[in-house]
Structure formats: C-alpha cells, structure tokens
PDB file of N, CA and C in Angstrom:
ATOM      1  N   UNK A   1     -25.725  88.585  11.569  1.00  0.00           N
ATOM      2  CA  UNK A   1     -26.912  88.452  12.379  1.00  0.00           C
ATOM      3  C   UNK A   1     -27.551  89.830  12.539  1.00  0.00           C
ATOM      4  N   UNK A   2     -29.033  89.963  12.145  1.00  0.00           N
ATOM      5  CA  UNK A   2     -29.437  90.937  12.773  1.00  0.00           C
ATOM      6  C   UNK A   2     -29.319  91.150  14.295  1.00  0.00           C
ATOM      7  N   UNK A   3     -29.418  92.589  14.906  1.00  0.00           N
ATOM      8  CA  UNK A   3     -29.713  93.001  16.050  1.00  0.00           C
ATOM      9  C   UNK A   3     -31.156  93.172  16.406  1.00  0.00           C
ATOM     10  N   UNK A   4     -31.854  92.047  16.874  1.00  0.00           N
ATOM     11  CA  UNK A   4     -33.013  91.932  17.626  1.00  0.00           C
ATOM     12  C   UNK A   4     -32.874  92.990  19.326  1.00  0.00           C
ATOM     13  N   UNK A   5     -32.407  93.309  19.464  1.00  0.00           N
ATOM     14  CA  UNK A   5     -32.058  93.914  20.678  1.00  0.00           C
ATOM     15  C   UNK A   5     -33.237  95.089  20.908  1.00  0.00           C
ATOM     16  N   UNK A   6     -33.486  94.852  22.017  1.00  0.00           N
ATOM     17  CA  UNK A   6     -35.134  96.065  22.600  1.00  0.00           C
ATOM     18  C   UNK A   6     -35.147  95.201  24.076  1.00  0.00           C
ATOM     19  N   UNK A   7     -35.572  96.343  24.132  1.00  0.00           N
ATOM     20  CA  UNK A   7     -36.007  96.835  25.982  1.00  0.00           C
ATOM     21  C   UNK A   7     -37.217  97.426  26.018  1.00  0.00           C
ATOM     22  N   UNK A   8     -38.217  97.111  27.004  1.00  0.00           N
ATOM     23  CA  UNK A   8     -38.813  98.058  27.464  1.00  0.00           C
ATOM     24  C   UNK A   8     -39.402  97.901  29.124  1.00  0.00           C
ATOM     25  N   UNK A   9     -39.353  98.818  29.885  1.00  0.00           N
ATOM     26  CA  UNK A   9     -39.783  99.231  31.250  1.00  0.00           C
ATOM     27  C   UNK A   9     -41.074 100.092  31.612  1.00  0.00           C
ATOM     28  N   UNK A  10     -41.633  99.064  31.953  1.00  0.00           N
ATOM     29  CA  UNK A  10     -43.146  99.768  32.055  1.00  0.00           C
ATOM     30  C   UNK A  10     -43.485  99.817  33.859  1.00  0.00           C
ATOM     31  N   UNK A  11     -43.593 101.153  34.561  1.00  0.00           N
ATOM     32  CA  UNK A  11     -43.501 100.872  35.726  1.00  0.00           C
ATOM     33  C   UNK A  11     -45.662 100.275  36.236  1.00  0.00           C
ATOM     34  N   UNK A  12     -45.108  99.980  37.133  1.00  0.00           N
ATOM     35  CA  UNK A  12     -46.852  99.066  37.467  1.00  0.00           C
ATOM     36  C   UNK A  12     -46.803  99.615  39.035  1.00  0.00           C
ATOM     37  N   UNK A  13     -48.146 100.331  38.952  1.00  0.00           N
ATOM     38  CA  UNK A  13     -48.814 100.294  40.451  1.00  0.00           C
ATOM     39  C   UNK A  13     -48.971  99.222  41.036  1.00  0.00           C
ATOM     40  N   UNK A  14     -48.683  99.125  42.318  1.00  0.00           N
ATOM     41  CA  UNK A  14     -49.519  97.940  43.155  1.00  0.00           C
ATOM     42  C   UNK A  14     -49.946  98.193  44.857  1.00  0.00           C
ATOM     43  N   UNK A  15     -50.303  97.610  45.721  1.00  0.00           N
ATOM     44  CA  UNK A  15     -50.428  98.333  46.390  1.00  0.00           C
ATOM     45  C   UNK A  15     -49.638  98.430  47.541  1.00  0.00           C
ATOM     46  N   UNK A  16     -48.207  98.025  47.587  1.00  0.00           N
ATOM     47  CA  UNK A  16     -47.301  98.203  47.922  1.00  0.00           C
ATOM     48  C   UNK A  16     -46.566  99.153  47.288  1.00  0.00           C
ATOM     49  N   UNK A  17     -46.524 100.006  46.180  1.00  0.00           N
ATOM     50  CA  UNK A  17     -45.912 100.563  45.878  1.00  0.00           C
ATOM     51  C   UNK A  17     -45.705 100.312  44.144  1.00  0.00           C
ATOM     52  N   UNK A  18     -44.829 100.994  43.311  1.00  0.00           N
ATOM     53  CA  UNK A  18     -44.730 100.692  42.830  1.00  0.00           C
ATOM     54  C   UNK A  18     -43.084  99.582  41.967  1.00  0.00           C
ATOM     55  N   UNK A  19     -43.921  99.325  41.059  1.00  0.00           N
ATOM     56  CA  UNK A  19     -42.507  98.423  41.069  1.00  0.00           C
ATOM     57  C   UNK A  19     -42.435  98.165  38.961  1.00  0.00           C
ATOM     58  N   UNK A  20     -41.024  98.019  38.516  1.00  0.00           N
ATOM     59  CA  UNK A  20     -41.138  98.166  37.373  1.00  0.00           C
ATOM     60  C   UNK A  20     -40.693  96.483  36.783  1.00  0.00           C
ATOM     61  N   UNK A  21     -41.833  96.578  35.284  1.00  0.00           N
ATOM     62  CA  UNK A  21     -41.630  95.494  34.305  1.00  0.00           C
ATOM     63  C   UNK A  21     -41.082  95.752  33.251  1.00  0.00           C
ATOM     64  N   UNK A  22     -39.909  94.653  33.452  1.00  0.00           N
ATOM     65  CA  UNK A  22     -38.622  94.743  32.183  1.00  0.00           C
ATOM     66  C   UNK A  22     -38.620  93.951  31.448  1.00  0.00           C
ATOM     67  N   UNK A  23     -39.011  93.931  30.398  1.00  0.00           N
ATOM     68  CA  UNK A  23     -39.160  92.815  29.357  1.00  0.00           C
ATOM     69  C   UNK A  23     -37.809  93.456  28.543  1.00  0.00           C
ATOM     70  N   UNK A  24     -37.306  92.311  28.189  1.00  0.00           N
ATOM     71  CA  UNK A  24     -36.172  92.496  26.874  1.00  0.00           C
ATOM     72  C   UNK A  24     -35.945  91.600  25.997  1.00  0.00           C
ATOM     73  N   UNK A  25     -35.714  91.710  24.884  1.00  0.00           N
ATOM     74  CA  UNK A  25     -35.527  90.857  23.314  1.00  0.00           C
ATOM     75  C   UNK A  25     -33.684  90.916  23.363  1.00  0.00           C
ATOM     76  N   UNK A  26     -32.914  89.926  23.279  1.00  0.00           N
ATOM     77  CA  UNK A  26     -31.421  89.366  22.556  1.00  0.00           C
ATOM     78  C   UNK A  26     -31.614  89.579  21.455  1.00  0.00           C
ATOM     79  N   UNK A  27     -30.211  89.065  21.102  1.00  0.00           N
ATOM     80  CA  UNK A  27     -29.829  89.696  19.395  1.00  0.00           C
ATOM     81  C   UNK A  27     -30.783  87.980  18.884  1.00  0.00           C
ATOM     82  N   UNK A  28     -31.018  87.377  19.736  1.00  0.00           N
ATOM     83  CA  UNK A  28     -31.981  85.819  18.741  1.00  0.00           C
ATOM     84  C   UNK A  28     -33.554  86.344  18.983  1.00  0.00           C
ATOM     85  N   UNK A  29     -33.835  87.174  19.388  1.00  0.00           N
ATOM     86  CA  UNK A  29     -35.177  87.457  19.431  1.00  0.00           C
ATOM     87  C   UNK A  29     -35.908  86.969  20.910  1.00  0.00           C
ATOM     88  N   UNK A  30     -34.905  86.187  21.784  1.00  0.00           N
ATOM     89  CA  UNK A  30     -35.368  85.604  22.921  1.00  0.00           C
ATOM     90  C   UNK A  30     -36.250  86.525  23.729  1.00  0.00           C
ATOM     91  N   UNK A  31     -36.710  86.226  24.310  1.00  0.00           N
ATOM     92  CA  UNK A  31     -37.779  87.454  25.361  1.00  0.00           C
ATOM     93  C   UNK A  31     -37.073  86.905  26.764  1.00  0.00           C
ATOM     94  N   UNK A  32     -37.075  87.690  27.798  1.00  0.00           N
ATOM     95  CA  UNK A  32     -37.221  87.373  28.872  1.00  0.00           C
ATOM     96  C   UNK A  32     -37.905  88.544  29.902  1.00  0.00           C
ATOM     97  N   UNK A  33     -38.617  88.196  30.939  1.00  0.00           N
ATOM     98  CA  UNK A  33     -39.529  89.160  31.791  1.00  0.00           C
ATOM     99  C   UNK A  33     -38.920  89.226  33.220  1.00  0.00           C
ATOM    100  N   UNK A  34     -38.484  90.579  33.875  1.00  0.00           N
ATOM    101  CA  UNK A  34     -38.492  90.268  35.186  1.00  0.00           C
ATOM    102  C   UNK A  34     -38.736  91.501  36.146  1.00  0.00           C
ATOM    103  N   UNK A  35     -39.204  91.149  37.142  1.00  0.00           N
ATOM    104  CA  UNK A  35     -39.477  92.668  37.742  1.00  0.00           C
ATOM    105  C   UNK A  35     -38.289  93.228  39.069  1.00  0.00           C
ATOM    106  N   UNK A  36     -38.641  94.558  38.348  1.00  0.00           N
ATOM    107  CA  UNK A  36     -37.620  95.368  39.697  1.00  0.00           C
ATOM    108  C   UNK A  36     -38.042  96.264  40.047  1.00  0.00           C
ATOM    109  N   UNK A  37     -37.681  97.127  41.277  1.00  0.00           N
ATOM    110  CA  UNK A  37     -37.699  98.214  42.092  1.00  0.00           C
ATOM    111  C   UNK A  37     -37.091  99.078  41.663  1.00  0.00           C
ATOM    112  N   UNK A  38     -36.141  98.947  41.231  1.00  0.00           N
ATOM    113  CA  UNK A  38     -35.107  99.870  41.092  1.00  0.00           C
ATOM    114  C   UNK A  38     -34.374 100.161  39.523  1.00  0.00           C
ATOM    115  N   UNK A  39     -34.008 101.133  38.725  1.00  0.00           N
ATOM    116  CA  UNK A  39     -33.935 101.430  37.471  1.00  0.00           C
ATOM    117  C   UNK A  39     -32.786 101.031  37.088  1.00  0.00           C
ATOM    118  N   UNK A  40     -31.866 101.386  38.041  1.00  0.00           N
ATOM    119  CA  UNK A  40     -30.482 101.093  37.917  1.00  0.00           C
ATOM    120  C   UNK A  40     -29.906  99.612  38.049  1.00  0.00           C
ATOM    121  N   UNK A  41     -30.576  98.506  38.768  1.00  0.00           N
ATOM    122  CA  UNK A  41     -30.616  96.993  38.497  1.00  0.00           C
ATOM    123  C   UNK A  41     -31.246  96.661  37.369  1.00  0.00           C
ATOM    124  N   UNK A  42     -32.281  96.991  36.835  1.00  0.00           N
ATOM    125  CA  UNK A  42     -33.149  96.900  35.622  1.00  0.00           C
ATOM    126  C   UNK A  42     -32.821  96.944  34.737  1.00  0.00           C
ATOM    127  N   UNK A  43     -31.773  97.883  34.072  1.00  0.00           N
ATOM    128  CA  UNK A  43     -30.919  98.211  33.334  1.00  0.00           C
ATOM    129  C   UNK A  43     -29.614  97.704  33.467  1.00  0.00           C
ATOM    130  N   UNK A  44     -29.405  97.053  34.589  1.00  0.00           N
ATOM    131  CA  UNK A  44     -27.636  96.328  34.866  1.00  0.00           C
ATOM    132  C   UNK A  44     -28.293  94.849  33.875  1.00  0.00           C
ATOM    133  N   UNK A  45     -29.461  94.365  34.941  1.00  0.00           N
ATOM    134  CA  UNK A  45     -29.855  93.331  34.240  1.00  0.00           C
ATOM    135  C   UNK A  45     -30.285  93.166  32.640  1.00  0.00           C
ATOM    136  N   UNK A  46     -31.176  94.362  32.048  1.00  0.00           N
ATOM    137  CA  UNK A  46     -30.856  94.357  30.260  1.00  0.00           C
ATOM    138  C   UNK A  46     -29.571  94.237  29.515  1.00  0.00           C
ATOM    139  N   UNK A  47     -28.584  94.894  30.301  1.00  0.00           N
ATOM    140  CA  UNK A  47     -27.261  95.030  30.057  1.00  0.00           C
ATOM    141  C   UNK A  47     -26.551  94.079  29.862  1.00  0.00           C
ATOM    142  N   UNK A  48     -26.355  93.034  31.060  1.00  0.00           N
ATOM    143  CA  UNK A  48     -26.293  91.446  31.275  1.00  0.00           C
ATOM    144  C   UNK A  48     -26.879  90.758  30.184  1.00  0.00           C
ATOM    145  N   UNK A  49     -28.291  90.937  30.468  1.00  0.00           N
ATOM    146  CA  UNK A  49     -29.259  89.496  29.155  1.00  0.00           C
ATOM    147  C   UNK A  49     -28.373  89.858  28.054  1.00  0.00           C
ATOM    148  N   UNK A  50     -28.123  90.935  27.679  1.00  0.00           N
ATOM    149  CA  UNK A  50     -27.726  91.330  26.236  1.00  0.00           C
ATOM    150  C   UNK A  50     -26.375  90.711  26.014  1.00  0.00           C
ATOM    151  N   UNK A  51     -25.414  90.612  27.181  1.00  0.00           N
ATOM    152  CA  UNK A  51     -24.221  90.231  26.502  1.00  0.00           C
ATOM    153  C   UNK A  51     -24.340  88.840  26.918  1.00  0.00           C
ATOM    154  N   UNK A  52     -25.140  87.942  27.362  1.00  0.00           N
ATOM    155  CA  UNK A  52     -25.339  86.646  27.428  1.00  0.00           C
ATOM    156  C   UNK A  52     -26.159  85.998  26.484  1.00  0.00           C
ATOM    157  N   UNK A  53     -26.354  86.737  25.126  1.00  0.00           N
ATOM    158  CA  UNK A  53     -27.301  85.991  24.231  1.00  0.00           C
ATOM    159  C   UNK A  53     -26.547  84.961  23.113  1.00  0.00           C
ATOM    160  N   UNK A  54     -25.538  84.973  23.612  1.00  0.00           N
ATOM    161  CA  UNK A  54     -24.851  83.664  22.631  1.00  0.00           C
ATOM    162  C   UNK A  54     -24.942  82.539  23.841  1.00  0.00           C
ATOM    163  N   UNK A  55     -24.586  82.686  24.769  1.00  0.00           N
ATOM    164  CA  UNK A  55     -24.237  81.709  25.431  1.00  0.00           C
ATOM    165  C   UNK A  55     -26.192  81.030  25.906  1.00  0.00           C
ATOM    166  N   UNK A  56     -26.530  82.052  26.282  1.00  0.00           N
ATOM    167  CA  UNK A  56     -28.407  81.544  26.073  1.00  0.00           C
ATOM    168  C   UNK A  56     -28.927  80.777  24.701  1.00  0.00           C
ATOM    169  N   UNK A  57     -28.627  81.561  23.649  1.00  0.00           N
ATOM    170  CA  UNK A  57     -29.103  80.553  22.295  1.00  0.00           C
ATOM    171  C   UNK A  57     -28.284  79.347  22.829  1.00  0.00           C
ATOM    172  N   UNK A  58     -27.031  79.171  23.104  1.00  0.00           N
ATOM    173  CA  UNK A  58     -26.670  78.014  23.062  1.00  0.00           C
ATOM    174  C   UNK A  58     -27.369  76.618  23.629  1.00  0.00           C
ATOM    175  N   UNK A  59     -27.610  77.199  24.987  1.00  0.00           N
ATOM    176  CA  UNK A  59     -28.319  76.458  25.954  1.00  0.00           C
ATOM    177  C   UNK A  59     -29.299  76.220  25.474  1.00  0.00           C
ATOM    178  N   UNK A  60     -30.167  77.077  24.210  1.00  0.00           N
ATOM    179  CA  UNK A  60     -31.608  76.676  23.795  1.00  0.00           C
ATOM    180  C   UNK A  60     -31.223  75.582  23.182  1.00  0.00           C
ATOM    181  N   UNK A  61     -30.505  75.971  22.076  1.00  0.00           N
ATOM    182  CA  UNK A  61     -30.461  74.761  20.986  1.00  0.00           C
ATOM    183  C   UNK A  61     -29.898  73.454  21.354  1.00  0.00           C
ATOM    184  N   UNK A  62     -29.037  73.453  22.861  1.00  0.00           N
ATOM    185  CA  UNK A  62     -28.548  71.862  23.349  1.00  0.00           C
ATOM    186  C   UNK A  62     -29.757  71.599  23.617  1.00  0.00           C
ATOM    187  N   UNK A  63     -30.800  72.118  24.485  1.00  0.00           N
ATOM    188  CA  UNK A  63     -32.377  71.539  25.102  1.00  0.00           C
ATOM    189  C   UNK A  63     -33.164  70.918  23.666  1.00  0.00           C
ATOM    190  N   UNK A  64     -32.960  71.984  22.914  1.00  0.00           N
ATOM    191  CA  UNK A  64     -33.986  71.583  21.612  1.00  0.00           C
ATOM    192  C   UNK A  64     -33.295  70.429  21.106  1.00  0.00           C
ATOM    193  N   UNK A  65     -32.015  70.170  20.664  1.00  0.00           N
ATOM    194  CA  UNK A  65     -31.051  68.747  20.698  1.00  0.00           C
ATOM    195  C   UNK A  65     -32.019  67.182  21.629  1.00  0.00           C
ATOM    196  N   UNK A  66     -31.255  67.924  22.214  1.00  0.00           N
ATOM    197  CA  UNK A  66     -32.041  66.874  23.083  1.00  0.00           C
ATOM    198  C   UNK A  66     -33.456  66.391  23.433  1.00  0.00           C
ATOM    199  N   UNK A  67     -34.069  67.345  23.215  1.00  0.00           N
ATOM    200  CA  UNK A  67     -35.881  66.778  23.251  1.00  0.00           C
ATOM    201  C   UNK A  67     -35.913  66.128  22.006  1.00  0.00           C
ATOM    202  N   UNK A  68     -35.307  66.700  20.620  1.00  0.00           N
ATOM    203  CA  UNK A  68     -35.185  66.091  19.398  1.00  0.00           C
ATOM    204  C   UNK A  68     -35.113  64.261  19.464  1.00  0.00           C
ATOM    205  N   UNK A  69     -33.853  64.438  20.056  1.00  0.00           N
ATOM    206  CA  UNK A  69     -33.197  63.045  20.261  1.00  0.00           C
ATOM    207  C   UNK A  69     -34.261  62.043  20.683  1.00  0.00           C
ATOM    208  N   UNK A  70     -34.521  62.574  21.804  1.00  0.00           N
ATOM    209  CA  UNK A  70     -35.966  61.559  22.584  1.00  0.00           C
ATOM    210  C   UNK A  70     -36.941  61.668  22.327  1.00  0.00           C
ATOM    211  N   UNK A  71     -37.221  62.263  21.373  1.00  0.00           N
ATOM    212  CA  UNK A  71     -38.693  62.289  20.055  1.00  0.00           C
ATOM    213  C   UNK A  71     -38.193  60.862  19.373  1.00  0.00           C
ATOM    214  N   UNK A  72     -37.122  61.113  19.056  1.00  0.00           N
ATOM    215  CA  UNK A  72     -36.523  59.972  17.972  1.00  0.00           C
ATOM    216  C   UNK A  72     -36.240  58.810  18.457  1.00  0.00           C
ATOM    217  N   UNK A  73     -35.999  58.584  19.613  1.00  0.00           N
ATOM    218  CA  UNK A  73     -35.664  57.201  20.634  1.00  0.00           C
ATOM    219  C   UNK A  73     -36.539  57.015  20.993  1.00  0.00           C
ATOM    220  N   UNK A  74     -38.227  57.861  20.858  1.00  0.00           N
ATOM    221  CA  UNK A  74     -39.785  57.177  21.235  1.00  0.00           C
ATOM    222  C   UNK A  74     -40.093  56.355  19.799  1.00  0.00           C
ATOM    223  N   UNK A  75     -39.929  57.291  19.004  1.00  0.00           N
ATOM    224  CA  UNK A  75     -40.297  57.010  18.086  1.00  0.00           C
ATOM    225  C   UNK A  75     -39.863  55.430  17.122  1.00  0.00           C
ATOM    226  N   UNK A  76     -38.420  55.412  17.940  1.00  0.00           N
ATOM    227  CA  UNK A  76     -38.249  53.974  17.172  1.00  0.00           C
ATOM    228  C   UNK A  76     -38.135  52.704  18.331  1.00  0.00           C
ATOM    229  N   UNK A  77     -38.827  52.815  19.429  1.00  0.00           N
ATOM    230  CA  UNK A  77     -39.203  52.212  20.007  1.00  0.00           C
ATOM    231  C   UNK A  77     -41.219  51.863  19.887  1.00  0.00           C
ATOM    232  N   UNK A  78     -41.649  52.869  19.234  1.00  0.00           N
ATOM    233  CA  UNK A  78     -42.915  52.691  18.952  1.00  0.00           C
ATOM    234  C   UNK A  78     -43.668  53.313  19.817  1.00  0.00           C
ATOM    235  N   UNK A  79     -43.015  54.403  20.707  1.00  0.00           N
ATOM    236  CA  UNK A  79     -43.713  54.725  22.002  1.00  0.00           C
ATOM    237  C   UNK A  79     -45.186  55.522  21.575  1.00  0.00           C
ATOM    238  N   UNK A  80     -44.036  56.537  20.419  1.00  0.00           N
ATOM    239  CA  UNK A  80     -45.173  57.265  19.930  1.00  0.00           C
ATOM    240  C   UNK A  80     -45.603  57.361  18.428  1.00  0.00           C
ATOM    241  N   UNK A  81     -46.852  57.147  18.515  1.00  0.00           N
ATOM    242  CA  UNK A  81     -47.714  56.937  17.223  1.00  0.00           C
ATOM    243  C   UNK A  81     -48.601  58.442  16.748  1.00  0.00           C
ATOM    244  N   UNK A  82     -48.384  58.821  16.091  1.00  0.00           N
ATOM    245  CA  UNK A  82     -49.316  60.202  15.608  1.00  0.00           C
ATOM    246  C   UNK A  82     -48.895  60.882  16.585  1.00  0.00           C
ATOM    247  N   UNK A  83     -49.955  61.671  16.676  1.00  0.00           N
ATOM    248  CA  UNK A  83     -50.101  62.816  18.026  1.00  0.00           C
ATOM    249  C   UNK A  83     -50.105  62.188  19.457  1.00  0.00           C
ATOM    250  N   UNK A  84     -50.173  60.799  19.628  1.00  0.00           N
ATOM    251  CA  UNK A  84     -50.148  60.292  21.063  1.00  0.00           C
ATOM    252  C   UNK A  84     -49.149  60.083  21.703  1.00  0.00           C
ATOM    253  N   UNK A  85     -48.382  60.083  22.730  1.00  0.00           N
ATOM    254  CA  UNK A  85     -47.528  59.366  23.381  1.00  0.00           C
ATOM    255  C   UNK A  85     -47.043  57.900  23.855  1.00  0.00           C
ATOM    256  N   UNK A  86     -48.502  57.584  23.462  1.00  0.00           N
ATOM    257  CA  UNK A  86     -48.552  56.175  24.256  1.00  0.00           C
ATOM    258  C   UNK A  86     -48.585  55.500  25.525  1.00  0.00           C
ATOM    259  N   UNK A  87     -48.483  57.020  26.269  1.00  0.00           N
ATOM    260  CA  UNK A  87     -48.674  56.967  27.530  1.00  0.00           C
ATOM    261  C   UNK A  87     -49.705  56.828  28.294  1.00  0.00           C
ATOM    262  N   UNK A  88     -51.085  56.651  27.933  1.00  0.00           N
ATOM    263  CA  UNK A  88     -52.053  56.532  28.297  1.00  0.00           C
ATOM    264  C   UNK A  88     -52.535  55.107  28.638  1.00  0.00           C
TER     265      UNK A  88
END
C-alpha cells in the first residue's frame, strides 16, 4: 500500500481568538477535518487518525457493503428504475 499520509494545520483568526484547522489524509487517502485550540491535541489527534486507518477503511467498506446490498434488494423488487427511486 502506498502511504497517503499528510497533515496540514492552518491556524484561522476569529473573533474570539484564534483557533487551528487540521485536515489530515490516512494511508487510504481518507480526509478528515477538525478544529482545535491547541497544537499539542491537534497533533495527538493526527497521530490517532493515522493509526486508525485500517480499522476506518474497514467501517467504510461494511457501509459501502451495505448500501450496495439495498441498491440490489430495490432493484429486484422494482423499486428502482433508472435514475429514480420510485419514491415519488
């Protein structure tokens, strides 16, 4: 597997003060965004996402499983036709 792995911390004025945005990429390319105060949580938390990116892909691909599934259980029920749902 490649290493998708990146960080970056961009601190943001506001008018409370300021406060910093942590965006970070996993070794799957996942993104996630969150904001902090403080550099040293910011970095506990990149630290964290990073060694939780197996167990995160995982969780993606059971969700993607499963929406799959019930694409396929509309579909052979007739729910959905083309681009519609049938829900209308």
């Amino acid at each position: 597997m490649l290493n998708k792995r990146k960080y970056k911390i961009t601190p943001k004025k506001r008018e409370y003060g300021t406060i910093l945005k942590v965006e970070m990429w996993n070794d799957y390319g996942m993104k996630r965004t969150i904001y902090s105060e403080d550099v040293l949580e910011a970095s506990s938390y990149v630290y964290n996402y990073w060694n939780s990116s197996e167990k995160e892909f995982n969780k993606m691909n059971l969700l993607h499983s499963a929406i799959k599934e019930c694409v396929e259980i509309d579909k052979n029920n007739n729910i959905i036709n083309g681009n519609y749902d049938g829900l209308d």
